[in-house]
N, C-alpha and C. Protein backbone atom coordinates (compact mmCIF):
# COMPACT_ATOMS: atom_id res chain seq x y z
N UNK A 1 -17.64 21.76 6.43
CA UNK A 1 -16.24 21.70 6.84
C UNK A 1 -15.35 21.78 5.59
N UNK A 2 -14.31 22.76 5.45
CA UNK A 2 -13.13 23.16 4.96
C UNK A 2 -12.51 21.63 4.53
N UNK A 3 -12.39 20.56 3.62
CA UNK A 3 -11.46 19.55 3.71
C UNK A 3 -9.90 19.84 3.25
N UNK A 4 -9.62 21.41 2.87
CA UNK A 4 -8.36 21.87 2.67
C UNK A 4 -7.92 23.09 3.17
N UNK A 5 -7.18 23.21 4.18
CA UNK A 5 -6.51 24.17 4.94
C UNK A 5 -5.31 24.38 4.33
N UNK A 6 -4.96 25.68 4.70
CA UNK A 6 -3.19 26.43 4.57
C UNK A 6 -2.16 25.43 4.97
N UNK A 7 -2.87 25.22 6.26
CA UNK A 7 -1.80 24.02 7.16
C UNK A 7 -1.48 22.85 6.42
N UNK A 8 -2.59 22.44 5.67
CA UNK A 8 -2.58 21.19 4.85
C UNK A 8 -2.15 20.94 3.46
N UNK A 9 -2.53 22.38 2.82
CA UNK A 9 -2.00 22.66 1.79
C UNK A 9 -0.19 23.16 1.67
N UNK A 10 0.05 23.22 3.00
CA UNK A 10 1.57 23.38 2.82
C UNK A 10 2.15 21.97 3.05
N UNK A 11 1.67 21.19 3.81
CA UNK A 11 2.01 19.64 4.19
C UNK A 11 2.21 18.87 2.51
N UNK A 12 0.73 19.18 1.83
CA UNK A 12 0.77 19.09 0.71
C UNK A 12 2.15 19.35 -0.39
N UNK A 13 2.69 20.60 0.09
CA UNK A 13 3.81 21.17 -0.51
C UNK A 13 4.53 19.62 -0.70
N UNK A 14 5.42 19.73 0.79
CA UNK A 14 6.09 18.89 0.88
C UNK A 14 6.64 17.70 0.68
N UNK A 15 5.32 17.29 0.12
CA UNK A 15 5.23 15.82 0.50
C UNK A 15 4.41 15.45 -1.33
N UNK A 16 5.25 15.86 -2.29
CA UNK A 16 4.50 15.26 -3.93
C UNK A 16 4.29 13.76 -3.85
N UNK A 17 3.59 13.86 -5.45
CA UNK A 17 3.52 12.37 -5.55
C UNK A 17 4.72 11.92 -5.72
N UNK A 18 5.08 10.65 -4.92
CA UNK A 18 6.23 9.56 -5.50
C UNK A 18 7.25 9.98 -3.90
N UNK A 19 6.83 10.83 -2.91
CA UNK A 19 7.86 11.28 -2.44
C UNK A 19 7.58 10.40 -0.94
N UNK A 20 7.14 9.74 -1.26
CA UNK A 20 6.92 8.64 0.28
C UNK A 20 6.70 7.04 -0.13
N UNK A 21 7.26 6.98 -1.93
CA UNK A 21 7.41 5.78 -2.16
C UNK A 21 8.27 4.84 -1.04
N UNK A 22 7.13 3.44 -1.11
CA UNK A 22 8.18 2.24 -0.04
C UNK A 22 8.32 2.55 1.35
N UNK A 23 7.77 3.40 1.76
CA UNK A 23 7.77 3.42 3.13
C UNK A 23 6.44 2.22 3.31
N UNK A 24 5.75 2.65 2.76
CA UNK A 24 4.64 1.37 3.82
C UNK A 24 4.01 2.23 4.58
N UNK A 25 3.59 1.56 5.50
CA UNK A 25 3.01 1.69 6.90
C UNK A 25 3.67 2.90 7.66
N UNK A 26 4.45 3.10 7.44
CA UNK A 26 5.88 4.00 7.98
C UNK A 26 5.43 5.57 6.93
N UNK A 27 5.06 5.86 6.00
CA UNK A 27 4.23 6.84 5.62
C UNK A 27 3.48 7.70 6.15
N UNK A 28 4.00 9.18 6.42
CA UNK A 28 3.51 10.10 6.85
C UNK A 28 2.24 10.38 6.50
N UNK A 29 0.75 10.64 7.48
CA UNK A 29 -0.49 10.76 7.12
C UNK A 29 -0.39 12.02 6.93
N UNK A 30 -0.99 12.73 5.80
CA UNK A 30 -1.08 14.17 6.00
C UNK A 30 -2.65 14.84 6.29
N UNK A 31 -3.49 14.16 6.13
CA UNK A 31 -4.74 14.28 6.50
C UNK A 31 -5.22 12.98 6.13
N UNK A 32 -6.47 13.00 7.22
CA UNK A 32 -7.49 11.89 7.36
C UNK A 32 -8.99 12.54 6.41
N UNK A 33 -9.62 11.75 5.62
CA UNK A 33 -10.37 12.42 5.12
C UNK A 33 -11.45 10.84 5.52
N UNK A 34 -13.20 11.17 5.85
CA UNK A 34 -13.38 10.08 6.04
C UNK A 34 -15.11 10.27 5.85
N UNK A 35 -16.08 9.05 5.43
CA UNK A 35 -17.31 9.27 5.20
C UNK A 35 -17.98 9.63 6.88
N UNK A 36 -18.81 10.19 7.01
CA UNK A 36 -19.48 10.14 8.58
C UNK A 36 -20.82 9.08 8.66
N UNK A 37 -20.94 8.68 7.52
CA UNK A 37 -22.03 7.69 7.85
C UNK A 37 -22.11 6.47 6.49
N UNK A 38 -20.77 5.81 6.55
CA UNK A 38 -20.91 5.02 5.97
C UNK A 38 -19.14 4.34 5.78
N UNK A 39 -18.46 3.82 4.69
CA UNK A 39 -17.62 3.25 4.48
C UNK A 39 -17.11 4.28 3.56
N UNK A 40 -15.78 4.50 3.82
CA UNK A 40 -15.05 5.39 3.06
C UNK A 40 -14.06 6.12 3.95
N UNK A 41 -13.19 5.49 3.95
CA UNK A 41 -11.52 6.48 4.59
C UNK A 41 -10.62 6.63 3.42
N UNK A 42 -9.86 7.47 3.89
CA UNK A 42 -8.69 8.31 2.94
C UNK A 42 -7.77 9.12 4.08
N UNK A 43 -6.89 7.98 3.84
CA UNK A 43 -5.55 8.35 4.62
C UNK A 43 -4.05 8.70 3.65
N UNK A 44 -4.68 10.53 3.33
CA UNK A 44 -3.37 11.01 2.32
C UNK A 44 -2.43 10.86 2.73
N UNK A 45 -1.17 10.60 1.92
CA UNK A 45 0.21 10.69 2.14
C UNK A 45 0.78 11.83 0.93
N UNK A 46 0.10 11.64 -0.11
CA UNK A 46 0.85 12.31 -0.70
C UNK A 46 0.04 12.94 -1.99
N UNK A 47 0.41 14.61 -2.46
CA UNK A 47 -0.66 15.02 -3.34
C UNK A 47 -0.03 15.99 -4.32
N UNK A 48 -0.36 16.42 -5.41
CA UNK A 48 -0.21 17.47 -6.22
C UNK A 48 -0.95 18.42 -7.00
N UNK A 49 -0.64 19.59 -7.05
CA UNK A 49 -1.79 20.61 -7.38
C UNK A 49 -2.13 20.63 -9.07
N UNK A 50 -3.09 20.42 -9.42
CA UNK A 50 -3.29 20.00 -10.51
C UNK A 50 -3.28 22.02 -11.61
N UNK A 51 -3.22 21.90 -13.13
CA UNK A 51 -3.38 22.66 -13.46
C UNK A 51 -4.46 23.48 -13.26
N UNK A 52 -5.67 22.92 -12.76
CA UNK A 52 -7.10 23.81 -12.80
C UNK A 52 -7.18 24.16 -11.12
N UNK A 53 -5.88 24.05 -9.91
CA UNK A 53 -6.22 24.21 -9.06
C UNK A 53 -6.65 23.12 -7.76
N UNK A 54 -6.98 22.01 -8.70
CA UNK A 54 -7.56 21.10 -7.57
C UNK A 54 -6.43 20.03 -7.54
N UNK A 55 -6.56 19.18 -6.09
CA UNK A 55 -5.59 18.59 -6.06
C UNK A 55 -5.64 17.16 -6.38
N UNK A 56 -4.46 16.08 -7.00
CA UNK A 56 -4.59 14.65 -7.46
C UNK A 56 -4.06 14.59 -5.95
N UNK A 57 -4.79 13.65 -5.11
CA UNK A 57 -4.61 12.83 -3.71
C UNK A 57 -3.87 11.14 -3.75
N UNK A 58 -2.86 11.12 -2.89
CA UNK A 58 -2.29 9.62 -2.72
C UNK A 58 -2.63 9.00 -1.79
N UNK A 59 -3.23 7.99 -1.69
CA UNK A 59 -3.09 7.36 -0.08
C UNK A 59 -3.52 6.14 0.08
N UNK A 60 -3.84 5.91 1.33
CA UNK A 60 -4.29 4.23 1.52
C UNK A 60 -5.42 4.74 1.91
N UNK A 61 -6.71 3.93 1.34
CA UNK A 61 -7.84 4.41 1.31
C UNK A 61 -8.67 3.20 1.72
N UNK A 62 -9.48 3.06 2.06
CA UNK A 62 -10.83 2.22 2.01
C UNK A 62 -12.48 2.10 1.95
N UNK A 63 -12.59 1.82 0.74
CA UNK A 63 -14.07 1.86 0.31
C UNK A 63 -14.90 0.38 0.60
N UNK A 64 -14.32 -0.53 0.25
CA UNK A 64 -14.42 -2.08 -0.02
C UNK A 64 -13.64 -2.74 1.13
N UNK A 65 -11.93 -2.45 0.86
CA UNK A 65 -11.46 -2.75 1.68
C UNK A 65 -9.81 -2.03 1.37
N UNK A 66 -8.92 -1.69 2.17
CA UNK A 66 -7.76 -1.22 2.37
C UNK A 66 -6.66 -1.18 0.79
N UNK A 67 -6.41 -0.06 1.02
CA UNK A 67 -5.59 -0.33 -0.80
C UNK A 67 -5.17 1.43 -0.89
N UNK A 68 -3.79 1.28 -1.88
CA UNK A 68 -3.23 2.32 -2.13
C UNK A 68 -3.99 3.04 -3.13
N UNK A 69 -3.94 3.94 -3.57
CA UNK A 69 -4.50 4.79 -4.87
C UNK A 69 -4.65 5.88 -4.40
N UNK A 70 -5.62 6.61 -5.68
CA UNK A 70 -5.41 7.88 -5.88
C UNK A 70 -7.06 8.83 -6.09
N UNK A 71 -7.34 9.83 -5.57
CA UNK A 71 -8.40 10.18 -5.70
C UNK A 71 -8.55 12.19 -5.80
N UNK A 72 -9.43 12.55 -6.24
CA UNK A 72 -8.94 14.21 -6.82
C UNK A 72 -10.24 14.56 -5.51
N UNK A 73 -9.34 15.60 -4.90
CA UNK A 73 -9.82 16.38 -3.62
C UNK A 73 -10.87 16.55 -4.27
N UNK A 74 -11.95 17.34 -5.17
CA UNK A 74 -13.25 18.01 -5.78
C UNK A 74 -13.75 16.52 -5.52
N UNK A 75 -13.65 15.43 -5.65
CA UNK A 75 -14.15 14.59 -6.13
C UNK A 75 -14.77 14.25 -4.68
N UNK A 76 -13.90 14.42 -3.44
CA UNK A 76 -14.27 14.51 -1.95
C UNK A 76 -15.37 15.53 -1.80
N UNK A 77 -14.65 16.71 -2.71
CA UNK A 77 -15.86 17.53 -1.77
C UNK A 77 -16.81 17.52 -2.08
N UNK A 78 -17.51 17.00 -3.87
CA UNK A 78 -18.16 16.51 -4.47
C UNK A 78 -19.08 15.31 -3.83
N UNK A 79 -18.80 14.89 -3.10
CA UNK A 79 -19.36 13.75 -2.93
C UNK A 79 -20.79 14.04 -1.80
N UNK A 80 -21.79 13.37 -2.85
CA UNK A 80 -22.98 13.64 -2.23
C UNK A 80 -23.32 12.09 -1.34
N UNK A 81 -23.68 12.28 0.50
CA UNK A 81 -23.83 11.72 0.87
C UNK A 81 -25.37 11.43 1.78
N UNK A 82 -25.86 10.78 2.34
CA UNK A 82 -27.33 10.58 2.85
C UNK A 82 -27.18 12.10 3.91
N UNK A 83 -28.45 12.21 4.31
CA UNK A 83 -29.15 13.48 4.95
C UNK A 83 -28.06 14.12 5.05
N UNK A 84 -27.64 14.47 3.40
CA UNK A 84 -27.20 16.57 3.32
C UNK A 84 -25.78 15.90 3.86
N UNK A 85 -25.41 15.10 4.38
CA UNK A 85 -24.00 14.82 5.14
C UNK A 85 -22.70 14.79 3.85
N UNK A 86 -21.34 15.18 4.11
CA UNK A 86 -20.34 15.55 2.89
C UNK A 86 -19.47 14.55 3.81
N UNK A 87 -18.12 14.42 3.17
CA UNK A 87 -16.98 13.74 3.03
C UNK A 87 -16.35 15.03 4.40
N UNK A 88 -15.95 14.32 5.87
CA UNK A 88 -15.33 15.37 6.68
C UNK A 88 -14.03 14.79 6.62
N UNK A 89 -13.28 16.02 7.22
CA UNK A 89 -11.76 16.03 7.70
C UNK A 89 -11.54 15.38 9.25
N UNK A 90 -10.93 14.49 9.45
CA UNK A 90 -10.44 14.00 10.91
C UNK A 90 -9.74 15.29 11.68
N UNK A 91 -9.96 15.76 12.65
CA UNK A 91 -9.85 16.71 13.69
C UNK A 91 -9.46 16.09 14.81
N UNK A 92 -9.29 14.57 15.12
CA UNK A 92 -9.09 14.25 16.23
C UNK A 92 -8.26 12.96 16.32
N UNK A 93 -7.51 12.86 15.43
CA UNK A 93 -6.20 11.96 15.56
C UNK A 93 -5.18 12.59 16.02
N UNK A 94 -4.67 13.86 16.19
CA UNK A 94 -3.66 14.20 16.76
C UNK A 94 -2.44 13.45 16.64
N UNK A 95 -2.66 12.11 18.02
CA UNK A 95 -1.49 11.03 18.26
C UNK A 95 -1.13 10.22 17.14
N UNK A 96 -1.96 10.60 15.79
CA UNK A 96 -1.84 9.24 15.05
C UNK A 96 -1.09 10.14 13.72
N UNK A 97 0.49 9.43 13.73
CA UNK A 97 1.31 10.16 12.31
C UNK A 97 1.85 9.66 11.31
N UNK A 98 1.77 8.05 11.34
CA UNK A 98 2.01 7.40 9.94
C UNK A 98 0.52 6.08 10.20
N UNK A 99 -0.13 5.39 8.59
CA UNK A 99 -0.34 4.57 8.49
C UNK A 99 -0.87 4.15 9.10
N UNK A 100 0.30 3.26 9.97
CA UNK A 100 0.26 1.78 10.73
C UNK A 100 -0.22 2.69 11.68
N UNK A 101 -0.26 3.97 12.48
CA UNK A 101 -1.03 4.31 13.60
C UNK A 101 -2.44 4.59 12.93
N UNK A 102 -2.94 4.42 12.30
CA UNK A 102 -4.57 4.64 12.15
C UNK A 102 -5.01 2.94 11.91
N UNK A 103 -4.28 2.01 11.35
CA UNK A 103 -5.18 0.65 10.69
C UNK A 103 -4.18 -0.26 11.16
N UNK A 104 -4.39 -1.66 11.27
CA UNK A 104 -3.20 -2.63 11.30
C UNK A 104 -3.04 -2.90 9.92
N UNK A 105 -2.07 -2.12 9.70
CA UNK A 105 -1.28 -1.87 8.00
C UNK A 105 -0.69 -3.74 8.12
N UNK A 106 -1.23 -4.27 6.77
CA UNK A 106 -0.53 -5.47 6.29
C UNK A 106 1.08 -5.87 5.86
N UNK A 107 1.33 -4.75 5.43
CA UNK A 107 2.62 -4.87 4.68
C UNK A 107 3.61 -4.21 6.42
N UNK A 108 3.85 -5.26 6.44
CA UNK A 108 4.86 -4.76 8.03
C UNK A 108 6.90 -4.38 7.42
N UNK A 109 6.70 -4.43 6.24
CA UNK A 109 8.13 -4.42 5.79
C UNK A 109 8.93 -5.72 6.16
N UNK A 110 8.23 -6.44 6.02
CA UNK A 110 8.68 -8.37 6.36
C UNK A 110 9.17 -8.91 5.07
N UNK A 111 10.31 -9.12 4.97
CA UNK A 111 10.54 -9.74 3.56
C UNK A 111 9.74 -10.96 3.29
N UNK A 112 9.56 -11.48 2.31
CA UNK A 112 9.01 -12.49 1.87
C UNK A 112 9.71 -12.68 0.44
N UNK A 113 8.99 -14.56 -0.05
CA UNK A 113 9.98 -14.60 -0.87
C UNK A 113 8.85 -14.51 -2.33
N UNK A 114 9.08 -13.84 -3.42
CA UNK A 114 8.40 -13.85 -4.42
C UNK A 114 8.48 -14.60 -5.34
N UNK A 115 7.94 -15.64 -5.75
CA UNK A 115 7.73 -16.86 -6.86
C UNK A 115 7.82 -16.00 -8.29
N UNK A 116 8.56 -16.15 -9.20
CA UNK A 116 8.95 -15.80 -10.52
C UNK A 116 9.04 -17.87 -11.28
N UNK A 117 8.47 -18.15 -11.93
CA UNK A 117 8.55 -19.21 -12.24
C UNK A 117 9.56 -20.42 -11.60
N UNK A 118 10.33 -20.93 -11.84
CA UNK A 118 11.09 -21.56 -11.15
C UNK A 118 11.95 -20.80 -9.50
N UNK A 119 12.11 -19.58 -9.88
CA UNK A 119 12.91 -18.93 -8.73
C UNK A 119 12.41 -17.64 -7.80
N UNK A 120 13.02 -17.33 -7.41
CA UNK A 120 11.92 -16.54 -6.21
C UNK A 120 12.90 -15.03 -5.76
N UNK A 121 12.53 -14.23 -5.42
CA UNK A 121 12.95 -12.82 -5.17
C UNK A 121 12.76 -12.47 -3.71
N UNK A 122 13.89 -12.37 -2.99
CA UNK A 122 13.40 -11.76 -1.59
C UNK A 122 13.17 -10.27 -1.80
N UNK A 123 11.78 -10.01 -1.40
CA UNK A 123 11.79 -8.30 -1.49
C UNK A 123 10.84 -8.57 -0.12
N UNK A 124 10.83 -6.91 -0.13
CA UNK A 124 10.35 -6.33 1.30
C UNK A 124 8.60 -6.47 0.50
N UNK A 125 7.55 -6.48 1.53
CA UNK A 125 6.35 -6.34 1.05
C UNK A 125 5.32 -5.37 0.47
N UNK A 126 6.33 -4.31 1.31
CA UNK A 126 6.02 -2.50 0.71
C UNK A 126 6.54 -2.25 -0.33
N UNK A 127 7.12 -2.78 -1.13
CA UNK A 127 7.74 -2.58 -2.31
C UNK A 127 6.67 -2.94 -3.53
N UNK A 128 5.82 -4.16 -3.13
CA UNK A 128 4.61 -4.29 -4.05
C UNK A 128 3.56 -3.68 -3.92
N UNK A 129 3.30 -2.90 -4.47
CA UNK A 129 1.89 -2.25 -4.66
C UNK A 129 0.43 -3.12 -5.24
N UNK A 130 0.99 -4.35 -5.37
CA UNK A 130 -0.64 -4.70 -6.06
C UNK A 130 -0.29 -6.07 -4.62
N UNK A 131 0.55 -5.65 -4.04
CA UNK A 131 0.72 -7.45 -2.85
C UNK A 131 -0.47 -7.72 -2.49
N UNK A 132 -2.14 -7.31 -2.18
CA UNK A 132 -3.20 -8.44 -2.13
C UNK A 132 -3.26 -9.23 -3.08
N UNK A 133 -2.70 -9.00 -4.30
CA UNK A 133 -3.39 -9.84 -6.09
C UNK A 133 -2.62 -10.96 -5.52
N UNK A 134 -1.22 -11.12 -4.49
CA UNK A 134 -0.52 -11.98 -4.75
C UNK A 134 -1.24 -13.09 -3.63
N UNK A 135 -0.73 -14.35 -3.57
CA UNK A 135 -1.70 -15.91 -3.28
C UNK A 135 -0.05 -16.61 -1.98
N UNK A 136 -0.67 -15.83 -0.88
CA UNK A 136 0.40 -17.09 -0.22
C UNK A 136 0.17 -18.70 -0.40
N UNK A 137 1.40 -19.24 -0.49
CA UNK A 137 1.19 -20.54 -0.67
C UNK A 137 1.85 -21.39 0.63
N UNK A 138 1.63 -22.49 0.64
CA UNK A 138 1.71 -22.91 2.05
C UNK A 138 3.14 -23.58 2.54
N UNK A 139 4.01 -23.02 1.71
CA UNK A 139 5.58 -23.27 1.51
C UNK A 139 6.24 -22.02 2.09
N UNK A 140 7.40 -22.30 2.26
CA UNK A 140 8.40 -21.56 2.67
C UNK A 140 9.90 -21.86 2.09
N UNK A 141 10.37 -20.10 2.59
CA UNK A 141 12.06 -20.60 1.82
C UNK A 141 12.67 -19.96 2.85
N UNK A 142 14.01 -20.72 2.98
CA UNK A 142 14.71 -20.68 4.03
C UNK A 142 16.01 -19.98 3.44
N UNK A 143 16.16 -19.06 3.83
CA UNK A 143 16.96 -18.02 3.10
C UNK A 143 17.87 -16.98 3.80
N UNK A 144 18.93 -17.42 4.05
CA UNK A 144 20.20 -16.52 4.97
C UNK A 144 19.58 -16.58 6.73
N UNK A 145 19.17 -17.92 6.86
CA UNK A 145 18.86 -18.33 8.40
C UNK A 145 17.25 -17.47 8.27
N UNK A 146 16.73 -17.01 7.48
CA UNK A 146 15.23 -16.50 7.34
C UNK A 146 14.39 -17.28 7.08
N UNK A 147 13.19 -17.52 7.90
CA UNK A 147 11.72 -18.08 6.80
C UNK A 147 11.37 -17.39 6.41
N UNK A 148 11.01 -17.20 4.89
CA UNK A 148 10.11 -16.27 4.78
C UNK A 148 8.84 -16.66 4.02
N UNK A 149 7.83 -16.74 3.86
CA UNK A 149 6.83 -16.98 3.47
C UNK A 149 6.83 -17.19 1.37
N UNK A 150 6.06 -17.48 1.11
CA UNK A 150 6.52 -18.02 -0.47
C UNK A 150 4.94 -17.53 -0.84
N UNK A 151 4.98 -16.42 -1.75
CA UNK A 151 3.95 -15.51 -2.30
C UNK A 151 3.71 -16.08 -3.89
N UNK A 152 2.59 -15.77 -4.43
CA UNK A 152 2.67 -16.33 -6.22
C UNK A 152 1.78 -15.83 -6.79
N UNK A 153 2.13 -15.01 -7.79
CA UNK A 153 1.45 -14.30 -8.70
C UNK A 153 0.22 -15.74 -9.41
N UNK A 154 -1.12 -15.36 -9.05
CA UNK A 154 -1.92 -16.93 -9.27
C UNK A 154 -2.58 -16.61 -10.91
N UNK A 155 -2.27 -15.53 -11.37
CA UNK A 155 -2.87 -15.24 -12.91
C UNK A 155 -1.93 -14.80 -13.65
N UNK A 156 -2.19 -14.40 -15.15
CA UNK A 156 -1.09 -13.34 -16.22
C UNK A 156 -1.18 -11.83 -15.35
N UNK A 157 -2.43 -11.69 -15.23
CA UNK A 157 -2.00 -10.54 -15.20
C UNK A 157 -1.51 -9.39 -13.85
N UNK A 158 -1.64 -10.58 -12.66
CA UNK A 158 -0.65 -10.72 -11.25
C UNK A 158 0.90 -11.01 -11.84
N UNK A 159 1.22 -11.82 -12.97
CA UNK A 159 2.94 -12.26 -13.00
C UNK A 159 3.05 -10.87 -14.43
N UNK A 160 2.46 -10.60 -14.81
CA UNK A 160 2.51 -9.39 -15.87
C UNK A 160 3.32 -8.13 -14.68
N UNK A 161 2.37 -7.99 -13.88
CA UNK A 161 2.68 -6.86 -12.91
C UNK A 161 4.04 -7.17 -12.77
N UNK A 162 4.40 -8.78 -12.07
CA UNK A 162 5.55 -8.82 -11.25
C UNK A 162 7.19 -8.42 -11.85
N UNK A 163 6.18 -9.12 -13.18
CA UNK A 163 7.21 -8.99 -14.17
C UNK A 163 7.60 -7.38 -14.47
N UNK A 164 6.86 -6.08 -14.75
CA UNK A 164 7.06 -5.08 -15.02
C UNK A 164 8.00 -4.58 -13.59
N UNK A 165 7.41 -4.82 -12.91
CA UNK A 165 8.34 -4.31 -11.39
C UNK A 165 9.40 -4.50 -11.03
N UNK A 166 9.71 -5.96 -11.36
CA UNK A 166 11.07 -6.31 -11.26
C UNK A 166 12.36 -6.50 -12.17
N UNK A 167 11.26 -6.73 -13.65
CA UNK A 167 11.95 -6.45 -14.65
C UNK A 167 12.49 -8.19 -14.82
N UNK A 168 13.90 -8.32 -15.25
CA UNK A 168 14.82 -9.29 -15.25
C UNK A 168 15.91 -9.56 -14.36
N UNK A 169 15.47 -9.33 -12.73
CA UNK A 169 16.14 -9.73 -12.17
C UNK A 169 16.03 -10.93 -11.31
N UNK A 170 17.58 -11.61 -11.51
CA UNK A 170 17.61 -12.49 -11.38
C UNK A 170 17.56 -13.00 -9.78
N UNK A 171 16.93 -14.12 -9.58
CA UNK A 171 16.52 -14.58 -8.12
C UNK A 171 17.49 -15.76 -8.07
N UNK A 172 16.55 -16.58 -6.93
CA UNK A 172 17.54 -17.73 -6.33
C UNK A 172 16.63 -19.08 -7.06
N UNK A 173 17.17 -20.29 -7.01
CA UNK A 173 16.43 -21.48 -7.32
C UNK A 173 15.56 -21.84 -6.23
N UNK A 174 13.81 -21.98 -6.14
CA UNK A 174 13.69 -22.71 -5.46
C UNK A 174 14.10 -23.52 -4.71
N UNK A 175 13.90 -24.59 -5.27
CA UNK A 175 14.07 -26.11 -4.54
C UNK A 175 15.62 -26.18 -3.90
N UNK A 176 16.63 -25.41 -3.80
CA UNK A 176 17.84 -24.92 -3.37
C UNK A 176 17.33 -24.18 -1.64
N UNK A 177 16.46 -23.78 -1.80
CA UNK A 177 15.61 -22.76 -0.33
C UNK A 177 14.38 -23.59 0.30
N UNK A 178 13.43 -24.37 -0.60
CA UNK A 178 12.25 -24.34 0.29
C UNK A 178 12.39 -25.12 1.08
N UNK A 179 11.32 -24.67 2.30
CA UNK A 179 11.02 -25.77 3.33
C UNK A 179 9.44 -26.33 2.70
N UNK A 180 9.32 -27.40 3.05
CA UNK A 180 8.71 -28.56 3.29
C UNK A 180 8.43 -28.95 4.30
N UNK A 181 6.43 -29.08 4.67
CA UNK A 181 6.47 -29.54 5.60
C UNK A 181 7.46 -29.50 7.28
N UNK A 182 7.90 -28.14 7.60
CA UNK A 182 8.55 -27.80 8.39
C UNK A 182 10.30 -28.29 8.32
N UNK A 183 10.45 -29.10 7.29
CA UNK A 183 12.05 -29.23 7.35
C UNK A 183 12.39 -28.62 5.92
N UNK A 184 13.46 -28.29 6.04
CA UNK A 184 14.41 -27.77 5.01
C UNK A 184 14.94 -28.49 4.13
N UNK A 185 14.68 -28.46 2.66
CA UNK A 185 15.14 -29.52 1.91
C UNK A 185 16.24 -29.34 1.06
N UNK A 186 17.15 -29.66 1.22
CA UNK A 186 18.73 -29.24 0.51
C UNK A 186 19.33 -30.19 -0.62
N UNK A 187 19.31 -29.39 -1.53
CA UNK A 187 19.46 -30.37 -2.65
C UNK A 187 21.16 -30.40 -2.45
């Protein structure tokens, strides 16, 4: 089986790297690429044609378990699998056109609140790309009539990330937002 068509390779056109940043779940699939006898999906969103012809692939993938990245089409077709079997193309999703219609995508675009040392960042959850590294904690912040859940970078190099992503912007004070034990504590 062909894992690159005209049809796909023009979808490809459309759709470069970076050009379906933050959607999430809400991310156009452009092909399903998937093992037939074992663990391995690849749900492209987004790709570019490399100088030698072959293409760098974007997507939410799963080998282990569910996660964004990146993988080079040869490297699919390359792939040697048990009895003579290769890496096929999905032919029969039809109904299924972003994401969240193939997997129950985690990141639902639910704000939550992000722990930065003392203060915290409401962002959307599709906005983090490494959000498994991050450690819900069993707190909450109560924030413009919102709960939202209270996330925490639990190593350097989880608050390294957070830090590059967000840079120096400035959040809210904790202890000004959290709930406790189901009540709201207002300093």
């Amino acid at each position: 089986m062909k894992l690159l068509t005209k049809e796909i390779e023009e979808k490809f056109k459309k759709y470069p790297l970076g050009s379906q940043d933050g959607k999430g779940g809400n991310a156009e699939v452009l092909v399903k690429y998937f093992n037939p006898c074992g663990s391995g999906t690849w749900l492209i969103t987004e790709a570019e044609k490399q100088e030698d012809g072959d293409y760098l692939l974007y997507g939410y993938c799963h080998i282990f378990e569910w996660e964004w990245g990146t993988v080079m089409l040869s490297e699919l077709e390359n792939l040697k699998l048990p009895f003579g079997l290769k890496v096929e193309r999905d032919l029969y999703s039809a109904n299924c056109k972003f994401i969240k219609d193939y997997v129950d995508y985690p990141y639902d675009n639910k704000k939550i609140a992000l722990r930065s040392g003392y203060y915290f960042l409401d962002v959307e959850k599709d906005r983090i790309p490494f959000f498994d590294k991050l450690v819900k904690t069993n707190d909450k912040i109560n924030y413009k009539g919102e709960e939202l859940d209270l996330y925490d970078a639990h190593d350097y190099e989880t608050s390294k990330m957070v830090d590059d992503l967000f840079g120096n912007s400035m959040g809210y004070y904790i202890d000004d937002y959290i709930v406790k034990n189901d009540e709201c504590i207002e300093i």
